[in-house]
Protein backbone atom coordinates (compact mmCIF):
# COMPACT_ATOMS: atom_id res chain seq x y z
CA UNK A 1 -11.54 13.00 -2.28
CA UNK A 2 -14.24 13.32 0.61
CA UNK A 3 -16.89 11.25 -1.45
CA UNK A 4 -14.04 8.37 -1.90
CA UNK A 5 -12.85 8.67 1.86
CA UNK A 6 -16.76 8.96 3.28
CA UNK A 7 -17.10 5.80 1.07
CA UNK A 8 -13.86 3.79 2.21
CA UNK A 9 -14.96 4.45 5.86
CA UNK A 10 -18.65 2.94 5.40
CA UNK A 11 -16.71 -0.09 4.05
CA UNK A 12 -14.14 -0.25 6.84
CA UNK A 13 -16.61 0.42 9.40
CA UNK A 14 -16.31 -2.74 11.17
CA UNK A 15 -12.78 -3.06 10.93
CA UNK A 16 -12.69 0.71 12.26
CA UNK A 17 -14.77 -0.36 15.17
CA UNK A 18 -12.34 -3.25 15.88
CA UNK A 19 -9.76 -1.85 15.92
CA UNK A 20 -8.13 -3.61 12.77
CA UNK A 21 -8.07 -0.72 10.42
CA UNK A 22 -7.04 2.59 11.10
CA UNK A 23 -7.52 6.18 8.95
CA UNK A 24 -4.53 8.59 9.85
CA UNK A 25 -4.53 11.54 7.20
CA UNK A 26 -0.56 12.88 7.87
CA UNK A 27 2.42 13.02 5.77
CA UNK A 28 3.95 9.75 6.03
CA UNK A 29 6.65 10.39 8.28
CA UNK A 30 3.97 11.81 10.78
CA UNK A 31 1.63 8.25 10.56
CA UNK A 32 4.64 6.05 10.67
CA UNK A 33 5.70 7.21 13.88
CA UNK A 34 1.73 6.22 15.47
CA UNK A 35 2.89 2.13 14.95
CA UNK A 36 6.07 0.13 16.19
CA UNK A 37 8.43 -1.21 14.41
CA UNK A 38 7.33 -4.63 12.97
CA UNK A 39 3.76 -4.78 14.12
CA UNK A 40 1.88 -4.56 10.76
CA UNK A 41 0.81 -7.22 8.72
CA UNK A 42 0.18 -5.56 5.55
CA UNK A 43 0.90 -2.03 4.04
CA UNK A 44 -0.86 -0.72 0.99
CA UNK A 45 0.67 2.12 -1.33
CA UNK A 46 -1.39 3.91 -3.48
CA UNK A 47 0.56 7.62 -4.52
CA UNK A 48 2.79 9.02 -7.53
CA UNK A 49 6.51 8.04 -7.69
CA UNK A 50 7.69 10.36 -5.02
CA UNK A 51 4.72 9.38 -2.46
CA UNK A 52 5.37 5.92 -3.13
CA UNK A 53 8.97 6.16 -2.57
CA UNK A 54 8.34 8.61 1.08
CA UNK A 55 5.57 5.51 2.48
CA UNK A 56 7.85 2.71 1.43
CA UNK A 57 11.36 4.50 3.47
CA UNK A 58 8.75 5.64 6.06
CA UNK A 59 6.61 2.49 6.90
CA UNK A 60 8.73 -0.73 5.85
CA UNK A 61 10.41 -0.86 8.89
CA UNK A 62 6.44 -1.23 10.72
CA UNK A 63 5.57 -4.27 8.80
CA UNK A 64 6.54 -7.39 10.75
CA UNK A 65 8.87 -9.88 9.07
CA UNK A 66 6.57 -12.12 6.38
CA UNK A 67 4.18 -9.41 6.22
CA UNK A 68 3.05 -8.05 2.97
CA UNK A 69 4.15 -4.78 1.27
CA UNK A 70 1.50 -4.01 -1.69
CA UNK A 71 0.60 -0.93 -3.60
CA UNK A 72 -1.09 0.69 -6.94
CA UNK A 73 -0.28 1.63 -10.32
CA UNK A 74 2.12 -1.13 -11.07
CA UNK A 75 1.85 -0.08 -14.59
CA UNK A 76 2.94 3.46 -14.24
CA UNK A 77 6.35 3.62 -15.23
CA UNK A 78 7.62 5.87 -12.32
CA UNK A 79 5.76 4.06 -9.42
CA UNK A 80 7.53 0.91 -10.81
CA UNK A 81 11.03 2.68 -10.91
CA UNK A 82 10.25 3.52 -7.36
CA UNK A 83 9.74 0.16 -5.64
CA UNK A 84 12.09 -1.53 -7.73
CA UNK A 85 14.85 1.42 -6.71
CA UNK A 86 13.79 0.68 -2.71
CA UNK A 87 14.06 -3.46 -3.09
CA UNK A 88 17.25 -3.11 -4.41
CA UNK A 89 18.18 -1.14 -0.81
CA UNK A 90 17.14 -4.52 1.07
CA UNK A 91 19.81 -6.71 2.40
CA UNK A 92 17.41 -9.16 1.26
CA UNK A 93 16.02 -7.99 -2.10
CA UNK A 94 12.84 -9.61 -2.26
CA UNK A 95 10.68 -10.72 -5.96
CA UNK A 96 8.22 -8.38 -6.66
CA UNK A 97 4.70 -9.68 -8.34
CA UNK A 98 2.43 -7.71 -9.98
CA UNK A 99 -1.23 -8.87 -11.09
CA UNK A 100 -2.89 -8.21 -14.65
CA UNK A 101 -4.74 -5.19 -15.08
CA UNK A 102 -8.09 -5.19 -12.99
CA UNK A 103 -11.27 -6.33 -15.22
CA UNK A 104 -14.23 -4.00 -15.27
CA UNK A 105 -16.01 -3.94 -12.48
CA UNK A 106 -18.44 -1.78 -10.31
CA UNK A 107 -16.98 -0.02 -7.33
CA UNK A 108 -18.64 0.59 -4.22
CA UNK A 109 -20.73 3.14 -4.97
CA UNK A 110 -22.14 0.79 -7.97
CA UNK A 111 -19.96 2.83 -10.64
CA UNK A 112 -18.39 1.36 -13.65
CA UNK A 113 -14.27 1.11 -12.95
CA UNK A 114 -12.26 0.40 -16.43
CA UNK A 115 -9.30 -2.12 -16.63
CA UNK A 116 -6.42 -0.74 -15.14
CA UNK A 117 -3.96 -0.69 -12.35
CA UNK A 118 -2.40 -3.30 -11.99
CA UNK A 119 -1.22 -4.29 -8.19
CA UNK A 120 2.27 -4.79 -6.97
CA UNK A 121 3.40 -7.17 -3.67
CA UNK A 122 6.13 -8.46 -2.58
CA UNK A 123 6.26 -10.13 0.58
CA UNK A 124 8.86 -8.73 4.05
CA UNK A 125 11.84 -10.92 4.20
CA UNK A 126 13.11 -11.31 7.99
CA UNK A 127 16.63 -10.77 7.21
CA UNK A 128 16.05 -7.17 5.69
């Protein structure tokens, strides 16, 4: 995972440097706890069905009412029983949306990626 992290911070760089983006390599309990409540814009999940389930209980109170909750692997049956199982805790269940798989493409190292992975959003109610 260095190679993929060393490459994620070259294209973040800027956004690093800003300010806007931020690296924190902690159990999600751990990073939650370095932002206040409501004062993200967008969250982005990318981990098995437990992982997913940990960041979703441990960051959804940061994002800000109308701020987007995203994440990976739509199409893996257990990361989809996960976020559906947390909606259904909201007061205000939200729709989730997932896109089609992703077409080929190169990634940013200029290497083939297959179809796959389909992303899922849904978008922070401010009643729950």
């Amino acid at each position: 995972y260095a190679e993929r992290e060393a490459t994620a911070r070259r294209a973040l760089a800027d956004h690093t440097r800003s300010g806007r983006a931020v690296f924190l390599k902690r159990p999600a309990g751990d990073a939650a706890a370095s932002f206040a409540d409501e004062s993200l814009a967008f969250l982005y999940v990318d981990g098995d069905k437990d992982a997913v389930l940990a960041d979703l209980r441990a960051f959804y109170g940061k994002v800000r009412p109308g701020g987007l909750v995203a994440g990976h692997d739509w199409n893996q049956g257990r990361v989809r029983a996960a976020v559906e199982a947390f909606v259904a805790t909201l007061a205000a269940t939200p729709r989730v949306h997932a896109t089609g798989d992703q077409t080929p493409r190169l990634d940013v190292r200029g290497v083939a990626v297959a179809p796959c992975c389909p992303t899922w959003y849904f978008r922070k109610r401010g009643d729950g």
